[in-house]
Protein backbone atom coordinates (compact mmCIF):
# COMPACT_ATOMS: atom_id res chain seq x y z
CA UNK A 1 54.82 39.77 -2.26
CA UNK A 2 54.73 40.38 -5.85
CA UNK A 3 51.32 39.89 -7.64
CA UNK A 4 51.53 36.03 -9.32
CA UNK A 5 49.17 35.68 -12.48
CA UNK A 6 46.55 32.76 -13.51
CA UNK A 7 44.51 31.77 -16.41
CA UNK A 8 41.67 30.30 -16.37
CA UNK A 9 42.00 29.27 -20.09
CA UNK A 10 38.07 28.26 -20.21
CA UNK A 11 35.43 26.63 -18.14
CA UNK A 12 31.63 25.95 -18.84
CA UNK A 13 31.22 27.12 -15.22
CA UNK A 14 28.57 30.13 -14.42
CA UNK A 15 31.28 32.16 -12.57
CA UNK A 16 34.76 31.68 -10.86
CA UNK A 17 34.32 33.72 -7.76
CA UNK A 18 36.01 30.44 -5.85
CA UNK A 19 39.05 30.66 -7.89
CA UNK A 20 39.12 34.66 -7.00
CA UNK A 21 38.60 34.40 -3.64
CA UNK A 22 41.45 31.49 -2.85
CA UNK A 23 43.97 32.57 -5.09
CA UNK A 24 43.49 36.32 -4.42
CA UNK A 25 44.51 35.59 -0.89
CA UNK A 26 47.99 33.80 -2.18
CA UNK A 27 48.35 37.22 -4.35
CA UNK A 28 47.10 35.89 -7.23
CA UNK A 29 44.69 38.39 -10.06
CA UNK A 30 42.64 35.77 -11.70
CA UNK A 31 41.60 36.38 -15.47
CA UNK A 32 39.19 34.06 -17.29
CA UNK A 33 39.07 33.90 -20.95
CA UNK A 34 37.30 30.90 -23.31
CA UNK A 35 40.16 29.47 -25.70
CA UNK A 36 39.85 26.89 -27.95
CA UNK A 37 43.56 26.05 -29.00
CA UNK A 38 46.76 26.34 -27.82
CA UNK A 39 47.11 29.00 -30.14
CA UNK A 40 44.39 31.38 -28.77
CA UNK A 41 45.30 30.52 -25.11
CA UNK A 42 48.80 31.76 -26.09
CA UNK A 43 47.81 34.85 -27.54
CA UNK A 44 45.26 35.76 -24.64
CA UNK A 45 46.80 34.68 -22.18
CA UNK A 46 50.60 36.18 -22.23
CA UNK A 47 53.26 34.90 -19.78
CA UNK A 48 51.69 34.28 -16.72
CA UNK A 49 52.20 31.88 -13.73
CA UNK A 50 49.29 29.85 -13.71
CA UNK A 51 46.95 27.88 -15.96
CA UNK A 52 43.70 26.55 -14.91
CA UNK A 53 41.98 24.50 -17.89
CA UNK A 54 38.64 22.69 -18.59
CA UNK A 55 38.69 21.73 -22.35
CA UNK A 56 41.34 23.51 -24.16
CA UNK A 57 44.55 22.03 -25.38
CA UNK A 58 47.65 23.03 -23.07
CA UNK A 59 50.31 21.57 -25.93
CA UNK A 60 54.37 21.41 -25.84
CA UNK A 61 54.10 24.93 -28.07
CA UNK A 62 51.82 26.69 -24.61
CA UNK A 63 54.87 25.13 -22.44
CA UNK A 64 57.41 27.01 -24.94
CA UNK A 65 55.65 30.53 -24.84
CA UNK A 66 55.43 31.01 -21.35
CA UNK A 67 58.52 31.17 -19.31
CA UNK A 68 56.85 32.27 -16.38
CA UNK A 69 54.35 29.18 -16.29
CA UNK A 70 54.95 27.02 -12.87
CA UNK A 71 51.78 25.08 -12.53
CA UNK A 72 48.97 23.84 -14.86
CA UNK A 73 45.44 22.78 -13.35
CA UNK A 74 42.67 21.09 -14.75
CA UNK A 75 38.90 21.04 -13.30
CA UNK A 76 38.14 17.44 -14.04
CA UNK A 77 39.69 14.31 -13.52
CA UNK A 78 41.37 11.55 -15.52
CA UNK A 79 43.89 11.60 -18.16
CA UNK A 80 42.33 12.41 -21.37
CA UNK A 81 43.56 16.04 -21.30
C-alpha cells in the first residue's frame, strides 16, 4: 500500500501521538505544522491527502492547490469553520 499523507494544519493540543498511532496503521506519515492562513497551510503543507484542522482557514484557494486532497477534518464541532 502506498504511503497516504496528512496535515495536521494546527492544533493547540500538547502532542498528536493519537493521530500517529491510528493513521500510521492505515499507512498514513502524519506531519503537524501551526498555519495561520490558507496561504501558509498551502505552502507548508504541499499536495497531500489529508487535512486535519483546528483554527486555520481551509478556503476554495487550499481546495485548488492540492489535487491529491480527499478528506478534510476538523477537531471541534459545529459549523463556524
Amino acid at each position: 500500500m502506498a504511503e497516504k499523507k496528512v496535515i495536521i494544519t494546527d492544533s493547540n493540543y500538547p502532542d498528536f501521538g493519537i493521530e500517529k498511532e491510528i493513521l500510521g496503521k492505515a499507512g498514513a506519515d502524519v506531519t503537524r505544522f501551526q498555519c495561520t492562513s490558507d496561504s501558509e497551510i498551502i505552502e507548508k503543507a504541499g499536495n497531500p491527502d489529508g487535512l486535519l484542522n483546528q483554527y486555520a482557514p481551509v478556503t476554495r484557494a487550499v481546495f485548488e492547490k492540492m489535487d491529491n486532497l480527499k478528506v478534510v477534518g476538523v477537531y471541534g464541532i459545529g459549523v463556524n469553520s
